[in-house]
N, C-alpha and C. Protein backbone atom coordinates (compact mmCIF):
# COMPACT_ATOMS: atom_id res chain seq x y z
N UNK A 1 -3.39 -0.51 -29.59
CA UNK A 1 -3.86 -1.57 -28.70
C UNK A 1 -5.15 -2.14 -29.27
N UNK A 2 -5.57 -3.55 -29.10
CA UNK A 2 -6.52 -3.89 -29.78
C UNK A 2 -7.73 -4.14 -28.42
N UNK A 3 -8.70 -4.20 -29.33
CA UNK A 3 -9.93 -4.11 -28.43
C UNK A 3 -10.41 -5.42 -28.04
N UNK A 4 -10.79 -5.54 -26.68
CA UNK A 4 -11.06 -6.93 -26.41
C UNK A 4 -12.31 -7.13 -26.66
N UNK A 5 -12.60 -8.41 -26.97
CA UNK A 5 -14.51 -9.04 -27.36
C UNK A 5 -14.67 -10.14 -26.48
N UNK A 6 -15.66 -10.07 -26.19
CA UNK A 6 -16.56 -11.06 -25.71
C UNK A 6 -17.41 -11.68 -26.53
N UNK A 7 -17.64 -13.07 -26.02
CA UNK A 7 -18.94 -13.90 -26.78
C UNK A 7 -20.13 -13.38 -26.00
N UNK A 8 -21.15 -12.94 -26.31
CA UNK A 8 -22.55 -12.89 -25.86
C UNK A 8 -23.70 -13.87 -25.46
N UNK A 9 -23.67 -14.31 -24.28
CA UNK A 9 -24.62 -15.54 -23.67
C UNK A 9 -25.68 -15.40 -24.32
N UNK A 10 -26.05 -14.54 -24.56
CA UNK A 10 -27.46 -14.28 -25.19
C UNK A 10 -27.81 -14.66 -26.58
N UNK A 11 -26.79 -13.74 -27.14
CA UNK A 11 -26.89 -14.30 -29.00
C UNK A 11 -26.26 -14.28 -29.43
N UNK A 12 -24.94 -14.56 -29.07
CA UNK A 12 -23.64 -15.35 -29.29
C UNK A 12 -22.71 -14.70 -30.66
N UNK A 13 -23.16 -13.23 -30.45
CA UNK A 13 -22.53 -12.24 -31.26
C UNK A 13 -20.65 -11.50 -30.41
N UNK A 14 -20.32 -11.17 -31.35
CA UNK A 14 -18.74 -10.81 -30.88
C UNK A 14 -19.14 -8.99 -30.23
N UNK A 15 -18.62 -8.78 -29.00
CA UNK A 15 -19.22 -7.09 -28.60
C UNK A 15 -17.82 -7.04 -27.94
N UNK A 16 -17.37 -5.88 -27.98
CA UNK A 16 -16.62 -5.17 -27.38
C UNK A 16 -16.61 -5.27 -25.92
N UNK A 17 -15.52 -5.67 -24.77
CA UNK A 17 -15.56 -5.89 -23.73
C UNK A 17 -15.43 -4.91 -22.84
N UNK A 18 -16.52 -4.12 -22.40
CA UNK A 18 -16.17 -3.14 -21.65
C UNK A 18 -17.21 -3.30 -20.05
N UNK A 19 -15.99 -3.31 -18.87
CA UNK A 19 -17.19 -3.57 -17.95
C UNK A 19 -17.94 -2.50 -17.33
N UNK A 20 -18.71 -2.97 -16.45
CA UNK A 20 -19.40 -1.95 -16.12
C UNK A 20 -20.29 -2.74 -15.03
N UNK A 21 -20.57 -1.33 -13.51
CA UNK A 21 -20.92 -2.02 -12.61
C UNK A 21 -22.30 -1.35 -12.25
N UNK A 22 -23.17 -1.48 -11.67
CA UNK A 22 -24.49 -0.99 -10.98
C UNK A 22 -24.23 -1.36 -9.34
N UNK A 23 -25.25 -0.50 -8.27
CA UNK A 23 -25.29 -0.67 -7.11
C UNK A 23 -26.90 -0.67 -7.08
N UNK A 24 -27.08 -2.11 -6.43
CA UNK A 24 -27.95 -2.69 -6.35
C UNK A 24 -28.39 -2.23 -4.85
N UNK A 25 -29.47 -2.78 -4.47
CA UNK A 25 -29.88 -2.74 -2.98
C UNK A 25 -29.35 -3.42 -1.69
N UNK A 26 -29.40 -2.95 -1.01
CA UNK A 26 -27.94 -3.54 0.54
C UNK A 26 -26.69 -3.63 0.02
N UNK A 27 -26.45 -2.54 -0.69
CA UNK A 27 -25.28 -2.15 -0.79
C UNK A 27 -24.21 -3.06 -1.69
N UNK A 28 -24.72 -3.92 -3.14
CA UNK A 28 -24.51 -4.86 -3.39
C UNK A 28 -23.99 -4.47 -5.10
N UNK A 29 -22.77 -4.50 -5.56
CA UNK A 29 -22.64 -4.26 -6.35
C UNK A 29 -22.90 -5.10 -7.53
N UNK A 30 -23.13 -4.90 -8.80
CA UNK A 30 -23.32 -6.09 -10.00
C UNK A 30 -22.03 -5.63 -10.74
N UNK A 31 -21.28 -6.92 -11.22
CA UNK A 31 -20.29 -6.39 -12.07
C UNK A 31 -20.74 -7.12 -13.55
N UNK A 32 -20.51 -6.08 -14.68
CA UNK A 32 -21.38 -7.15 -15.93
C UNK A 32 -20.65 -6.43 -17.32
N UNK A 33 -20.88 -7.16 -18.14
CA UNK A 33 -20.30 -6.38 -19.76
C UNK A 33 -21.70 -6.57 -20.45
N UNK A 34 -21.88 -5.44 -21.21
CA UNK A 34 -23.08 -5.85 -21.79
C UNK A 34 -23.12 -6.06 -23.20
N UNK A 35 -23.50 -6.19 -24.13
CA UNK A 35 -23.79 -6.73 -25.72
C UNK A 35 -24.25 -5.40 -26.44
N UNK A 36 -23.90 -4.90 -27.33
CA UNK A 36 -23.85 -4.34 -27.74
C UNK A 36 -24.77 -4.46 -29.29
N UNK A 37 -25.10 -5.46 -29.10
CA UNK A 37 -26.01 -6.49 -30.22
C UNK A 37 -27.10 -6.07 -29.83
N UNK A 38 -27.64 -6.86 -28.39
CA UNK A 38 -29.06 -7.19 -28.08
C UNK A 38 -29.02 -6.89 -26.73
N UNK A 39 -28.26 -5.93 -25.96
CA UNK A 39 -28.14 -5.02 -24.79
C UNK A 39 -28.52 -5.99 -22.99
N UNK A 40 -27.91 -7.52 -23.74
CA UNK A 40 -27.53 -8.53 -22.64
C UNK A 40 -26.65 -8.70 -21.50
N UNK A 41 -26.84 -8.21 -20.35
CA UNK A 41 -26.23 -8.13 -19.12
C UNK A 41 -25.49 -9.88 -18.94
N UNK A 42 -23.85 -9.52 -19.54
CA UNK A 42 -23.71 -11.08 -18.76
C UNK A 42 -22.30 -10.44 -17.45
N UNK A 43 -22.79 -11.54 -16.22
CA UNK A 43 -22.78 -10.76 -15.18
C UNK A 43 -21.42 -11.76 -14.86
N UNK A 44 -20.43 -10.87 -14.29
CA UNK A 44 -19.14 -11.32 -14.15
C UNK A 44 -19.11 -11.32 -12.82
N UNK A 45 -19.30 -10.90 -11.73
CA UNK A 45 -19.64 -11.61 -10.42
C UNK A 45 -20.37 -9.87 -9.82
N UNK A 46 -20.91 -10.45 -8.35
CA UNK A 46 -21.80 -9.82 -7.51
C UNK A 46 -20.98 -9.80 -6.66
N UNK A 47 -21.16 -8.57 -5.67
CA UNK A 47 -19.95 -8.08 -4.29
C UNK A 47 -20.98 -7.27 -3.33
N UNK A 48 -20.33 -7.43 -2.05
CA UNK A 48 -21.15 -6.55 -0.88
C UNK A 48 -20.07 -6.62 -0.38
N UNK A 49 -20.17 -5.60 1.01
CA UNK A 49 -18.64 -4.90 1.52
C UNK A 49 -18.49 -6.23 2.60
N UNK A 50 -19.07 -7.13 2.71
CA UNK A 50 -18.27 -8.43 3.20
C UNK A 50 -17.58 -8.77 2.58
N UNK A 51 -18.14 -9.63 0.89
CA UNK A 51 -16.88 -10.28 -0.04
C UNK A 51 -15.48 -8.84 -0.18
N UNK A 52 -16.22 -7.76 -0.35
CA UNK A 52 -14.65 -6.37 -0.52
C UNK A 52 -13.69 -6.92 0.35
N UNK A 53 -14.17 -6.55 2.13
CA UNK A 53 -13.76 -7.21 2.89
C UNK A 53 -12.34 -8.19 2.94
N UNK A 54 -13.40 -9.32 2.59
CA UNK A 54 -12.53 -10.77 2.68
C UNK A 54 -11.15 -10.60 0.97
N UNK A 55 -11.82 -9.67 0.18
CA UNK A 55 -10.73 -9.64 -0.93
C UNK A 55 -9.52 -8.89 -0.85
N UNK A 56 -9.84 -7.81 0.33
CA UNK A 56 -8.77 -7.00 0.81
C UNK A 56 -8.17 -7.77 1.69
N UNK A 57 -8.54 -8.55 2.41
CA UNK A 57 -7.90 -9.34 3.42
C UNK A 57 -7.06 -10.35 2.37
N UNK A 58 -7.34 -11.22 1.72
CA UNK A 58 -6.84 -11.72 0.49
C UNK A 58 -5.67 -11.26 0.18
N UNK A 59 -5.71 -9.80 -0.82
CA UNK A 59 -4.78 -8.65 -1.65
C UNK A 59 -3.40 -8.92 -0.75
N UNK A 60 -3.62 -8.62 0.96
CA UNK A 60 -2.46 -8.49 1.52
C UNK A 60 -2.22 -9.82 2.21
N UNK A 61 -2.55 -10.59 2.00
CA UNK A 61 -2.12 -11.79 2.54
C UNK A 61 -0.83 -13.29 1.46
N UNK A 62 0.12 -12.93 2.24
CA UNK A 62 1.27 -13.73 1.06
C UNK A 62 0.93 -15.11 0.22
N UNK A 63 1.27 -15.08 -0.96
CA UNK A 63 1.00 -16.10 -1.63
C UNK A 63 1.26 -17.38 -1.42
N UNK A 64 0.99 -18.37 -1.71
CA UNK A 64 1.43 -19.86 -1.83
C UNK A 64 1.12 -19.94 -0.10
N UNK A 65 0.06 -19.47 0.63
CA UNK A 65 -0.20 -19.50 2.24
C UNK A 65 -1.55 -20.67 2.29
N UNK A 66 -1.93 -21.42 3.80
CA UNK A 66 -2.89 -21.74 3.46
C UNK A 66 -3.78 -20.41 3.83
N UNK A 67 -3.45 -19.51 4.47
CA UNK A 67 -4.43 -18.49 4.97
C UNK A 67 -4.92 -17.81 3.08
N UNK A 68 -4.17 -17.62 2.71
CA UNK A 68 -4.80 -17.54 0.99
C UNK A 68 -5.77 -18.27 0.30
N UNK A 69 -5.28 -19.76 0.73
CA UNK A 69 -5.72 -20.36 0.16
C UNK A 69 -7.52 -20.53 0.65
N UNK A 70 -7.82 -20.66 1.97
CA UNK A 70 -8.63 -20.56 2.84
C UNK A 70 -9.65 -19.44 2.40
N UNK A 71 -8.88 -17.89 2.32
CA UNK A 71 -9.59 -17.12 1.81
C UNK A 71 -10.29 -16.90 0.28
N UNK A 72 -9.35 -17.40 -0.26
CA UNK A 72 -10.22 -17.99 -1.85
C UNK A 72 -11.34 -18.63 -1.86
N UNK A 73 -10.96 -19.64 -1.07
CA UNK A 73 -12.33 -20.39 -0.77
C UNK A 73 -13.64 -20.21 0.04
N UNK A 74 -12.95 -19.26 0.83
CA UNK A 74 -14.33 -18.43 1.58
C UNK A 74 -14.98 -17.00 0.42
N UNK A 75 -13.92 -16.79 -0.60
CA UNK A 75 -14.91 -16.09 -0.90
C UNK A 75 -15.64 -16.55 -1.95
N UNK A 76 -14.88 -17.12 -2.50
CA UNK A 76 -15.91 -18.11 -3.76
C UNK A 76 -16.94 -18.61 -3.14
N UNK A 77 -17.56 -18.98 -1.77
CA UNK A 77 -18.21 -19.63 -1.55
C UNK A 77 -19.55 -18.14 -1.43
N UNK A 78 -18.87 -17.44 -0.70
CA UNK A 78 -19.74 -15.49 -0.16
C UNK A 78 -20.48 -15.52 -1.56
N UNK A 79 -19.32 -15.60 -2.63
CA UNK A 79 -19.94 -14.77 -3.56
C UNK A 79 -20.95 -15.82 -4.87
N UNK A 80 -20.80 -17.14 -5.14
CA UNK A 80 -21.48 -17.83 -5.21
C UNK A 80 -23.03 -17.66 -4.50
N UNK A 81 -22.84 -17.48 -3.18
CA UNK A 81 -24.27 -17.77 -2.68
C UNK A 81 -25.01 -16.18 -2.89
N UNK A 82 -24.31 -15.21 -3.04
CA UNK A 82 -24.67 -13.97 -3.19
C UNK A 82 -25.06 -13.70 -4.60
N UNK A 83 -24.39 -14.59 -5.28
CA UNK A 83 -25.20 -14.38 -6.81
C UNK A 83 -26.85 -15.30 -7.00
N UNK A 84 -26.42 -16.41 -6.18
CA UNK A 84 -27.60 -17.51 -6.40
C UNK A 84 -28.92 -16.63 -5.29
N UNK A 85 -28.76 -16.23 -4.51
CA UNK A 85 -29.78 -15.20 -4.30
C UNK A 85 -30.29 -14.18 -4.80
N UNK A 86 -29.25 -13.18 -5.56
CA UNK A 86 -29.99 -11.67 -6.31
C UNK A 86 -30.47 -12.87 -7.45
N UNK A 87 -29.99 -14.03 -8.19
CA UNK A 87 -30.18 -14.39 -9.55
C UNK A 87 -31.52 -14.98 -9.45
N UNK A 88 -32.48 -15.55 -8.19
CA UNK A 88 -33.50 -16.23 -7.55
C UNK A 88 -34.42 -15.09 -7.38
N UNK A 89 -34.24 -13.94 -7.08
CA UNK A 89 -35.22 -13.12 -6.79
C UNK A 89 -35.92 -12.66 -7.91
């Protein structure tokens, strides 16, 4: 099996894609791959047990629905504003 790479935001070197998460404060997880170059956190999204929540509600909810569709969009919106806050502080 071959190994997956990522480009590096940082210094735009080829690193091995391996993720990896931290638990932040209020219970807020970071999901990120890091560089293996120059040890650059690029951050693949942020979660708290609301967005879990709304993604489990998601998981079991049938495809091609608007209730799916609805929930996509509520959480893109959770988790958008949940990054633009930890990323502001």
């Amino acid at each position: 099996m071959s190994e997956q790479l990522f480009v590096c935001n940082k210094c735009g070197n080829y690193t091995p894609l391996v993720q990896k998460s931290d638990r932040l404060p209020d219970n807020v997880e970071h999901h990120y791959a890091e560089c293996q170059s120059c040890g650059y956190r690029s951050t693949f999204f942020y979660t708290n047990p609301k967005i879990k929540a709304l993604l489990n509600k998601q998981k079991n909810t049938p495809f091609l629905t608007k209730k799916k569709e609805r929930l996509t969009k509520e959480i893109k919106k959770h988790m958008d504003e949940l990054r633009n806050k930890i990323e502001s502080e």
